[in-house]
N, C-alpha and C. Protein backbone atom coordinates (compact mmCIF):
# COMPACT_ATOMS: atom_id res chain seq x y z
N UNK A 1 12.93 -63.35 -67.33
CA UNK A 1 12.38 -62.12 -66.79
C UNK A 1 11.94 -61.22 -67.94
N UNK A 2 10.89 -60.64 -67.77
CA UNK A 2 10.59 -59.18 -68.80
C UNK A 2 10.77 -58.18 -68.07
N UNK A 3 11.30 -57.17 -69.01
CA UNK A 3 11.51 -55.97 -68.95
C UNK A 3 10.82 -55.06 -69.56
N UNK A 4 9.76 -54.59 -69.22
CA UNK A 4 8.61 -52.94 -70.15
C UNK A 4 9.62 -52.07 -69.68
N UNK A 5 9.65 -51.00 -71.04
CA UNK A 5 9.91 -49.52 -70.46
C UNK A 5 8.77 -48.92 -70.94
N UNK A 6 8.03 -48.16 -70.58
CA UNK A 6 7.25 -47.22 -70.65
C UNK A 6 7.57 -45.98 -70.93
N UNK A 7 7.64 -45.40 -71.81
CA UNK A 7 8.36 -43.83 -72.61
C UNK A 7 7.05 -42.93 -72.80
N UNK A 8 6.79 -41.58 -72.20
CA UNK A 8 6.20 -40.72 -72.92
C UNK A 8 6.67 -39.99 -73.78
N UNK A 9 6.09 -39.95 -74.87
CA UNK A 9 6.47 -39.35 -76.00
C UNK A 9 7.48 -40.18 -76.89
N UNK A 10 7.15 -39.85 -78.34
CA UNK A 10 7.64 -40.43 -79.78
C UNK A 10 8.94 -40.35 -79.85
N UNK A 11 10.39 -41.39 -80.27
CA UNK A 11 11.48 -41.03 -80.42
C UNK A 11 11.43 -40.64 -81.58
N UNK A 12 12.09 -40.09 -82.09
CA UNK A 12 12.33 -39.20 -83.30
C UNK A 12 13.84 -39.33 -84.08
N UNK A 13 14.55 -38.89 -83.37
CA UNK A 13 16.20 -38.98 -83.62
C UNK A 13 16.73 -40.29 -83.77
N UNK A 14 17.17 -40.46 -85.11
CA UNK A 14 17.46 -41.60 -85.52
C UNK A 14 18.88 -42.65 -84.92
N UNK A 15 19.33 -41.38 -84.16
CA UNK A 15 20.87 -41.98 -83.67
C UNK A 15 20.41 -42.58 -81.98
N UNK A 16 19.12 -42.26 -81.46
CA UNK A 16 18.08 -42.53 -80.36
C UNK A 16 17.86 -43.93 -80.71
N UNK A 17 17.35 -43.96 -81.61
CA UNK A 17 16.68 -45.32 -82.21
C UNK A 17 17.31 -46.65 -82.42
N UNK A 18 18.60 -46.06 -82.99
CA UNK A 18 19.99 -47.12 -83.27
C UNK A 18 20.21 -47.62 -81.90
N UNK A 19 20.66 -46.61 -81.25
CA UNK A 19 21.34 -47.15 -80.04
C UNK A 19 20.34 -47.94 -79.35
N UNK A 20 19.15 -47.53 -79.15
CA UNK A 20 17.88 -48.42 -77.91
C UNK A 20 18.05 -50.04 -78.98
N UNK A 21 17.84 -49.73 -80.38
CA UNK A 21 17.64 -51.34 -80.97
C UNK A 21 18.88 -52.00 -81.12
N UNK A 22 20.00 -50.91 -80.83
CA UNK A 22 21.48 -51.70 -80.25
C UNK A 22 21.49 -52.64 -78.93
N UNK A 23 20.69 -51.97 -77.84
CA UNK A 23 20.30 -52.01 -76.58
C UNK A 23 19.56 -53.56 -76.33
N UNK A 24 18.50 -53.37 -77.35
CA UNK A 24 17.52 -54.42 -77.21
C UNK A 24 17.92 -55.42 -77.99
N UNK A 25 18.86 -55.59 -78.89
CA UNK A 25 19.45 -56.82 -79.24
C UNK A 25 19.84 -57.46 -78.18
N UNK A 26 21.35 -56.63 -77.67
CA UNK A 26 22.39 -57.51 -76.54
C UNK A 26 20.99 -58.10 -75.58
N UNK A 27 20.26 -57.28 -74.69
CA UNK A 27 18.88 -57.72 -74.02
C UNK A 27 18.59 -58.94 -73.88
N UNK A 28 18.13 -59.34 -75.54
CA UNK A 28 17.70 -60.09 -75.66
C UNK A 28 17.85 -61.43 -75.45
N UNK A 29 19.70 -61.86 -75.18
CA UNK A 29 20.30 -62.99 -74.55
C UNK A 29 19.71 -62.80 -72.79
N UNK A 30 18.85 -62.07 -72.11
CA UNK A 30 19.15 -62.08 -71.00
C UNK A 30 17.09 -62.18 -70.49
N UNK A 31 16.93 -60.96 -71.29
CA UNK A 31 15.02 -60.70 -70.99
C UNK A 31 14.39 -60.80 -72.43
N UNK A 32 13.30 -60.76 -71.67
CA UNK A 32 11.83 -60.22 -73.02
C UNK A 32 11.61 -58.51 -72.54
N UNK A 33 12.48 -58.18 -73.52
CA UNK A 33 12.37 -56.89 -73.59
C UNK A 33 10.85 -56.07 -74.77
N UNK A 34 10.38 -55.39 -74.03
CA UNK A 34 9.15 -54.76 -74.48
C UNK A 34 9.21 -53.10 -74.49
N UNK A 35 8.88 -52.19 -75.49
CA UNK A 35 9.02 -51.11 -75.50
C UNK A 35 8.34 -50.16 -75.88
N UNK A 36 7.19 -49.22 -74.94
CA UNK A 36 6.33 -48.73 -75.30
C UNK A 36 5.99 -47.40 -74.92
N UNK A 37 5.42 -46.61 -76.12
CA UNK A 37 5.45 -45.38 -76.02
C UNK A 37 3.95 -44.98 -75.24
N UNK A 38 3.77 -43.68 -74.86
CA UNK A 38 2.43 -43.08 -75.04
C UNK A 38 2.45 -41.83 -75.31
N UNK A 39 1.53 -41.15 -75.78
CA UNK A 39 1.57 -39.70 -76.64
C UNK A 39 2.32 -38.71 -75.52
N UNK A 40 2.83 -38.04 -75.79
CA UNK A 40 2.97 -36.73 -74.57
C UNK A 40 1.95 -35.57 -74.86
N UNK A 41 1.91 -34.90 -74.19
CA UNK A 41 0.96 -33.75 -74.18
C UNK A 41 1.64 -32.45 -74.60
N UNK A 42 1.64 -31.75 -75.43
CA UNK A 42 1.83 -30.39 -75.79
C UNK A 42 1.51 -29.27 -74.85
N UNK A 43 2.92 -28.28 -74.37
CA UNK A 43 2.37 -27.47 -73.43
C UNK A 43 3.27 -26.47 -73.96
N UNK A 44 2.91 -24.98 -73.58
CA UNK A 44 3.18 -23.87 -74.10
C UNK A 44 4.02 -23.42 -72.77
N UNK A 45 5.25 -22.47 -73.40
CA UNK A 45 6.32 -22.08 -73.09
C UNK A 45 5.72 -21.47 -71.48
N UNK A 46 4.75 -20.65 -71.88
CA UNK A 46 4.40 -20.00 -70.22
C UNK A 46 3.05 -20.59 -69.87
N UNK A 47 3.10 -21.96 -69.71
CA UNK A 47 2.31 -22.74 -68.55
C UNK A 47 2.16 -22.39 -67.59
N UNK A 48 1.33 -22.40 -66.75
CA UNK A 48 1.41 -21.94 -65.13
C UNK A 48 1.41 -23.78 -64.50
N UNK A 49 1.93 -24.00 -63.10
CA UNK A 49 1.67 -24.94 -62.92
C UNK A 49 0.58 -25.99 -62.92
N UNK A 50 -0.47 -25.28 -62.75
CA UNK A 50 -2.13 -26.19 -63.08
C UNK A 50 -2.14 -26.77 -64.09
N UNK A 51 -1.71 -25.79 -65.14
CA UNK A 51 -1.23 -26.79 -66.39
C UNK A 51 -0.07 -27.56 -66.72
N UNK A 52 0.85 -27.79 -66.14
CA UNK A 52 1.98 -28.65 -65.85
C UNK A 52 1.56 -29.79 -65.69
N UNK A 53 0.52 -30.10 -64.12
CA UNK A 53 -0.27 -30.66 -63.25
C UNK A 53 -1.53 -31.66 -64.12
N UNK A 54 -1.73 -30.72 -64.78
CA UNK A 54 -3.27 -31.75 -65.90
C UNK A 54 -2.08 -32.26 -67.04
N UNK A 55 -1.46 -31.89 -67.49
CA UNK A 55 -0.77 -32.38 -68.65
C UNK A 55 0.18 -33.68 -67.86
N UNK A 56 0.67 -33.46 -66.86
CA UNK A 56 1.49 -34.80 -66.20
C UNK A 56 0.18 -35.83 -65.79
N UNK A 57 -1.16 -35.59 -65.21
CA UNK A 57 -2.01 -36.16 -65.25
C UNK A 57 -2.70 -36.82 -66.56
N UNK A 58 -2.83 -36.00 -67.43
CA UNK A 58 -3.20 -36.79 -68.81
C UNK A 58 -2.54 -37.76 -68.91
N UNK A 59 -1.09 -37.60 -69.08
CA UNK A 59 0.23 -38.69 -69.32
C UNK A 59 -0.03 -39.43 -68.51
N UNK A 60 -0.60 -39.35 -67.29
CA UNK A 60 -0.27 -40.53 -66.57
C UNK A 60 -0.98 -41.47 -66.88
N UNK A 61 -2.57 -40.99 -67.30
CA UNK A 61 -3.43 -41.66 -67.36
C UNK A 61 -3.63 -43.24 -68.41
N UNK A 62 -2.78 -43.16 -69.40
CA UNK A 62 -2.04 -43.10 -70.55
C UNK A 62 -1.34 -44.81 -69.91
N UNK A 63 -0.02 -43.91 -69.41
CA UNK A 63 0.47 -44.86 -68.71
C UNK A 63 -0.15 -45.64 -68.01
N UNK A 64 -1.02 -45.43 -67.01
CA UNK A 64 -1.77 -46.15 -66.45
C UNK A 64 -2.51 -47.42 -67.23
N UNK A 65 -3.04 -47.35 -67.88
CA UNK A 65 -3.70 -47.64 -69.04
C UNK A 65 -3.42 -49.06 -69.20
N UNK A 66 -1.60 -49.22 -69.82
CA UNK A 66 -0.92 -50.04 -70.03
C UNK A 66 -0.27 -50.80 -69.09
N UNK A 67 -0.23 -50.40 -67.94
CA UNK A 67 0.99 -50.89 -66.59
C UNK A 67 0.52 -51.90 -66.13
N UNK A 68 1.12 -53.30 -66.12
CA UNK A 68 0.30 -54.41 -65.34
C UNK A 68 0.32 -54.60 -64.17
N UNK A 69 -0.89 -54.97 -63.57
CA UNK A 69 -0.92 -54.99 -61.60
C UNK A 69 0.11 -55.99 -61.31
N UNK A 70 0.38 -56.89 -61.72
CA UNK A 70 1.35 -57.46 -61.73
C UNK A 70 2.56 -57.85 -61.44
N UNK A 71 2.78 -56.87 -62.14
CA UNK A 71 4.29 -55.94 -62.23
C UNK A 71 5.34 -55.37 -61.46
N UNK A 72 6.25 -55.16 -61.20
CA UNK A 72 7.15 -54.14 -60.39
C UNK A 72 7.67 -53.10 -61.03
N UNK A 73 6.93 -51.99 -59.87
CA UNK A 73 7.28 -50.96 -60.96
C UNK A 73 8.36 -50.25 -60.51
N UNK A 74 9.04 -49.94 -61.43
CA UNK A 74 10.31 -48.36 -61.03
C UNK A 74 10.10 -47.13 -61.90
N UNK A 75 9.59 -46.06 -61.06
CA UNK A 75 9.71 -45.01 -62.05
C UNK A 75 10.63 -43.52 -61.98
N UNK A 76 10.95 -43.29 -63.23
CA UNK A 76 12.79 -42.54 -63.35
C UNK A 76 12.25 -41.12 -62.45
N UNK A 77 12.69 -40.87 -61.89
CA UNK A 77 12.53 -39.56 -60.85
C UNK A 77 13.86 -38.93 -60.50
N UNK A 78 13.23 -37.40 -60.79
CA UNK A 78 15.08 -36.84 -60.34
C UNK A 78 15.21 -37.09 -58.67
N UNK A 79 14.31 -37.39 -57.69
CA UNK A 79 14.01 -36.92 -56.38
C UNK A 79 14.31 -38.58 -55.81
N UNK A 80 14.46 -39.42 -56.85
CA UNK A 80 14.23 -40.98 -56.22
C UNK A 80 15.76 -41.42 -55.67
N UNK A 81 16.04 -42.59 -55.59
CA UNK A 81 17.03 -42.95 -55.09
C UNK A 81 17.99 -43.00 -55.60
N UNK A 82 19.23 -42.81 -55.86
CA UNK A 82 20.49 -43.29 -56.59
C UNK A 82 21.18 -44.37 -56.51
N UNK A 83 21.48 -45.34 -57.36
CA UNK A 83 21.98 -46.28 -57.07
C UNK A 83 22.89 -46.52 -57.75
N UNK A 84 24.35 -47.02 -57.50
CA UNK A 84 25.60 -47.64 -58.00
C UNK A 84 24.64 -49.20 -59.66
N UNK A 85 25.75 -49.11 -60.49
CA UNK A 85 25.32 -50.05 -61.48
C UNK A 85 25.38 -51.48 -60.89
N UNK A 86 26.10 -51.54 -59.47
CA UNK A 86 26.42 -52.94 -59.12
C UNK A 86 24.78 -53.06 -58.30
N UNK A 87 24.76 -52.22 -57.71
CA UNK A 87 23.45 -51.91 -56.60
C UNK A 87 21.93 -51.93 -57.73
N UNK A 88 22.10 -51.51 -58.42
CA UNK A 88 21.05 -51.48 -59.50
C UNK A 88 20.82 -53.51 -59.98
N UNK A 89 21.77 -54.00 -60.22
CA UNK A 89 22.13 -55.56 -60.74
C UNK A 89 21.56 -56.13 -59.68
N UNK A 90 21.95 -55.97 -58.46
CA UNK A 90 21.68 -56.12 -57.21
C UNK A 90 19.90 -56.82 -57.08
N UNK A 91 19.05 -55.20 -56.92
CA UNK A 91 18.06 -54.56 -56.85
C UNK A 91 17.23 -55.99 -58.31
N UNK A 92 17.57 -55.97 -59.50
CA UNK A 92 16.44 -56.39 -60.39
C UNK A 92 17.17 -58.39 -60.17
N UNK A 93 18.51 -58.72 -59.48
CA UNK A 93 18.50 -59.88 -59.64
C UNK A 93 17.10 -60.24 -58.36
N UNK A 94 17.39 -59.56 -57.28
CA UNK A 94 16.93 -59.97 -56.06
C UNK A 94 14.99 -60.10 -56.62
N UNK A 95 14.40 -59.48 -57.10
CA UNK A 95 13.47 -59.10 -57.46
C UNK A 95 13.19 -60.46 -58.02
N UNK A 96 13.80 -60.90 -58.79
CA UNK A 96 13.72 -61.84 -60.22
C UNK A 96 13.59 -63.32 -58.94
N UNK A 97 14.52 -63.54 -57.98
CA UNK A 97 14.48 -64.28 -56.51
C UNK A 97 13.36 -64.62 -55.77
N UNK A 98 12.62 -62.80 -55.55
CA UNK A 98 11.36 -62.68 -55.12
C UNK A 98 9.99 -63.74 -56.05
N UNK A 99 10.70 -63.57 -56.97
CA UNK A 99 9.08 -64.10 -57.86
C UNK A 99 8.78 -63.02 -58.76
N UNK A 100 9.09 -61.80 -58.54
CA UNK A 100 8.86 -61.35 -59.49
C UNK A 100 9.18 -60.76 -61.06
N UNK A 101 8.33 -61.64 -61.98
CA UNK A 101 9.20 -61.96 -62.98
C UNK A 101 8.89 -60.49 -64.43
N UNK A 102 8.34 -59.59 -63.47
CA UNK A 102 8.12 -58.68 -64.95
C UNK A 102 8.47 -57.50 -63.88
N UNK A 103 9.62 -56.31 -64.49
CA UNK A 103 9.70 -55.46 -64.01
C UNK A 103 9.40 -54.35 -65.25
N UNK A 104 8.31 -52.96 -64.98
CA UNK A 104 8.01 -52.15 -65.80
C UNK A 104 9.22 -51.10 -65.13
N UNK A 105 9.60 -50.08 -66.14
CA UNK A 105 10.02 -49.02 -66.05
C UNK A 105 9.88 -47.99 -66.68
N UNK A 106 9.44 -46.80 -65.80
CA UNK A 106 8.76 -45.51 -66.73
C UNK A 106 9.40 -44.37 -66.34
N UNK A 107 9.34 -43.86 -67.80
CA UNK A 107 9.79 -42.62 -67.80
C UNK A 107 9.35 -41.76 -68.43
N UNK A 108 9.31 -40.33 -67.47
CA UNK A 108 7.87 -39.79 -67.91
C UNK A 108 8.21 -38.39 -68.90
N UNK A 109 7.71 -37.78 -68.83
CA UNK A 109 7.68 -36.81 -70.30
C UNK A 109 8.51 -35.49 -69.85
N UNK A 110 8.94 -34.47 -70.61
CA UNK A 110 9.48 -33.23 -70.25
C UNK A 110 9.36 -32.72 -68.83
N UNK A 111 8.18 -33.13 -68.50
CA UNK A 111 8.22 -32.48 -67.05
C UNK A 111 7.70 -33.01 -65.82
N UNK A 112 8.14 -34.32 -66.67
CA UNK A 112 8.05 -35.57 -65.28
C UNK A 112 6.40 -36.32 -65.39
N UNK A 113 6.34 -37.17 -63.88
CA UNK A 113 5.40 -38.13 -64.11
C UNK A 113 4.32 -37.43 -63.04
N UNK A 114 2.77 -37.68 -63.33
CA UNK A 114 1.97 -37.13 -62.52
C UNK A 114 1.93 -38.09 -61.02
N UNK A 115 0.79 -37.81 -60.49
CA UNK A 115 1.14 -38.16 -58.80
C UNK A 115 0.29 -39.72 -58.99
N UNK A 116 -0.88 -39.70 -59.79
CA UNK A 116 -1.01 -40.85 -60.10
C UNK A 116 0.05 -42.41 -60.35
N UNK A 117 0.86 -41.94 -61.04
CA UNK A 117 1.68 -42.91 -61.27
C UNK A 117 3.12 -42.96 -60.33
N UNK A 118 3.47 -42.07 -59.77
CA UNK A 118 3.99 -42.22 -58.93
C UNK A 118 3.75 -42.67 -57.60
N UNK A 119 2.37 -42.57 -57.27
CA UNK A 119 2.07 -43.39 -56.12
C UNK A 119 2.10 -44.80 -56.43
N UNK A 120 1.96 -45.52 -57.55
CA UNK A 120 1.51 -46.75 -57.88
C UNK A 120 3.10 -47.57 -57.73
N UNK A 121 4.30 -46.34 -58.44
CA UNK A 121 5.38 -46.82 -58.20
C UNK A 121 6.16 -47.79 -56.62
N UNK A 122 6.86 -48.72 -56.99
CA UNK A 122 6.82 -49.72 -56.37
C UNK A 122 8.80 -48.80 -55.77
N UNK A 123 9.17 -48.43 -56.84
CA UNK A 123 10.52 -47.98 -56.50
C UNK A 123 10.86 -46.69 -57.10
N UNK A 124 11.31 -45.41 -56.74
CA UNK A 124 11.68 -44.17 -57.42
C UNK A 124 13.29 -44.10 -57.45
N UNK A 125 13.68 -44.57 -58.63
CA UNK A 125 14.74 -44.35 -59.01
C UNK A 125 15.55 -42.91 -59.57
N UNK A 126 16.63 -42.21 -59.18
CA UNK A 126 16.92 -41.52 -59.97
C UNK A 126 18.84 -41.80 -60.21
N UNK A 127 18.93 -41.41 -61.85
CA UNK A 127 20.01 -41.26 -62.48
C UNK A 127 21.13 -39.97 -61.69
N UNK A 128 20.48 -39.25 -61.50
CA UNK A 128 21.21 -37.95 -61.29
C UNK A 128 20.50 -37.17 -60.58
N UNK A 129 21.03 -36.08 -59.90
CA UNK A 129 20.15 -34.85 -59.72
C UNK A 129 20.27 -33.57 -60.96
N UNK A 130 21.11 -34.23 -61.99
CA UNK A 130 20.88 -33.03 -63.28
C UNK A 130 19.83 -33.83 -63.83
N UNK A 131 19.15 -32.93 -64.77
CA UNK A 131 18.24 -33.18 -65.77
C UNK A 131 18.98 -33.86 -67.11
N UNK A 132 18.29 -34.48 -67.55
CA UNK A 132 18.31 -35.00 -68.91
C UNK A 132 17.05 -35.03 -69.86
N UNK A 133 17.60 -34.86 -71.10
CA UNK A 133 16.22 -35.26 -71.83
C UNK A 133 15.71 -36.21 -71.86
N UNK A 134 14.52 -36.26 -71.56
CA UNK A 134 13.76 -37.65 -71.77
C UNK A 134 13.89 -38.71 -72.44
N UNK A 135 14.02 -38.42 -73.52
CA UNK A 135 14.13 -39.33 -74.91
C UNK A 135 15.42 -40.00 -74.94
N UNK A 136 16.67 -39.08 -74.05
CA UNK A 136 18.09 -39.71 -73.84
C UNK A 136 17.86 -40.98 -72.80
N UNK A 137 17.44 -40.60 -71.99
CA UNK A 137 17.13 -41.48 -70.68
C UNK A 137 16.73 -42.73 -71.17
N UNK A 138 16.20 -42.70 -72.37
CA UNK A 138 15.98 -44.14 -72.52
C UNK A 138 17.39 -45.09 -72.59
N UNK A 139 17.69 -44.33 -73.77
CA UNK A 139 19.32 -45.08 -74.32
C UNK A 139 19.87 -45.66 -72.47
N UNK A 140 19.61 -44.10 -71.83
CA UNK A 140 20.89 -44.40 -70.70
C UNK A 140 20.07 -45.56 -69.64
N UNK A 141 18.57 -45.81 -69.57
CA UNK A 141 18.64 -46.61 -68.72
C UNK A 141 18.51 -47.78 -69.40
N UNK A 142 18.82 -48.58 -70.58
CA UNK A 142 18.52 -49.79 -71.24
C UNK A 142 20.06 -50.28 -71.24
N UNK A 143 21.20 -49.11 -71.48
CA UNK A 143 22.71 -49.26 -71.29
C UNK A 143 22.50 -49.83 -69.45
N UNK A 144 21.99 -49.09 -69.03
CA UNK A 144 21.82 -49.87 -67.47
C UNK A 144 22.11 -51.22 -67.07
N UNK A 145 20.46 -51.20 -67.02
CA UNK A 145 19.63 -52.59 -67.47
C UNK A 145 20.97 -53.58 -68.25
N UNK A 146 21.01 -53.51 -69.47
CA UNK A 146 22.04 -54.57 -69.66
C UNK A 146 23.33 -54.57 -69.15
N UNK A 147 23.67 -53.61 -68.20
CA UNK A 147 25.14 -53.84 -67.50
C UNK A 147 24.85 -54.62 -66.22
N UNK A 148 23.45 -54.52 -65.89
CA UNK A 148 22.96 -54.77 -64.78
C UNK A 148 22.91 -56.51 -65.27
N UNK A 149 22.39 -56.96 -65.96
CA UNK A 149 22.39 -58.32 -66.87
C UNK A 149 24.15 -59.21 -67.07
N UNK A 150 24.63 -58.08 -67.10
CA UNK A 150 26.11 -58.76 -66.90
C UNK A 150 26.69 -58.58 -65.76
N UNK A 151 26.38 -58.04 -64.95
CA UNK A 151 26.94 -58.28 -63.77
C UNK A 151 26.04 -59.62 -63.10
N UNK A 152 24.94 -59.67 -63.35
CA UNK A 152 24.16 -60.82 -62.93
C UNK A 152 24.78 -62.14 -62.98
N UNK A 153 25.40 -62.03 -64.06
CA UNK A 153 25.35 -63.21 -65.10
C UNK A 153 27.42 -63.38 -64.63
N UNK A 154 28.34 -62.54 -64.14
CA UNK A 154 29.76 -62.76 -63.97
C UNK A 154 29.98 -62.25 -65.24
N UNK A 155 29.42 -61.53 -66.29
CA UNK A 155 30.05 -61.39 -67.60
C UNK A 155 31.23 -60.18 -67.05
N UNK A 156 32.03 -59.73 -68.06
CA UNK A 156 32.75 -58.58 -68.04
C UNK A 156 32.22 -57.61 -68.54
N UNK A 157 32.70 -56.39 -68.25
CA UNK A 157 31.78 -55.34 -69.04
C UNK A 157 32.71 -53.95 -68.43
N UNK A 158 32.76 -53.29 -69.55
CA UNK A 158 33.89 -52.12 -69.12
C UNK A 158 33.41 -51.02 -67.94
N UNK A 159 34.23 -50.34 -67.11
CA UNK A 159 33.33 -49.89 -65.91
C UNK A 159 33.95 -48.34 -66.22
């Protein structure tokens, strides 16, 4: 199976970086893990929403760009579904069953994903109803993803 994540915006923080290429090692006994950025858009402290709206649209476009028709998509939404880590294992073995062998996952920039790409989304997942930073979300959904890989698989894995 492959796994895309789709990230807006550059990681930066080096203790970000460790952990995702911590992430994508273990992975790698399980998927073809792929990991790709696209620029984010710069927006000023007192935006009005129109500009919220074109700047989540730029991004999307972006994203779009790269996303294969292909694909199954899930994208990280505070508004999407919640799911248990067993229910999540669940969700990408059954998929993998289906035939489908590439699942993308995106996650979109400071202030979320435009409507473009969320319509295209195949599944709206969400972590929480708190916010997180973007750039964290990666770490936390690749820690996922590979718990989701060991539960697949009967491994152990601390809960």
């Amino acid at each position: 199976m492959k796994i895309t994540v789709i990230s807006v915006g550059k990681l930066k923080e080096k203790y970000l970086k460790d952990a995702i290429a911590e992430y994508g090692k273990r992975l790698g006994k399980y998927c073809k893990l792929e990991l790709l950025e696209v620029a984010d858009e710069k927006l000023t402290d007192n935006a009005g929403s129109a500009m919220e709206e074109a700047v989540r649209a730029r991004e999307g476009e972006r994203i779009l760009k790269i996303m294969r028709d292909d694909a199954y998509i899930i994208t990280l939404e505070i508004d999407g579904i919640q799911l248990s880590s067993e229910k999540l294992a669940e969700r990408i073995e059954n998929l993998g069953v289906q035939g489908k062998s590439h699942i993308i996952f995106i996650i979109g920039g400071s202030i979320g994903l435009g409507e473009e790409v969320r319509r295209r989304s195949d599944f709206a997942l969400s972590f929480s109803k708190m916010t997180f930073p973007h750039q964290l979300m990666r770490v936390i959904l690749l820690e996922q993803i590979y718990r989701s890989f060991r539960i697949i698989n009967g491994e152990p894995y601390h809960k």
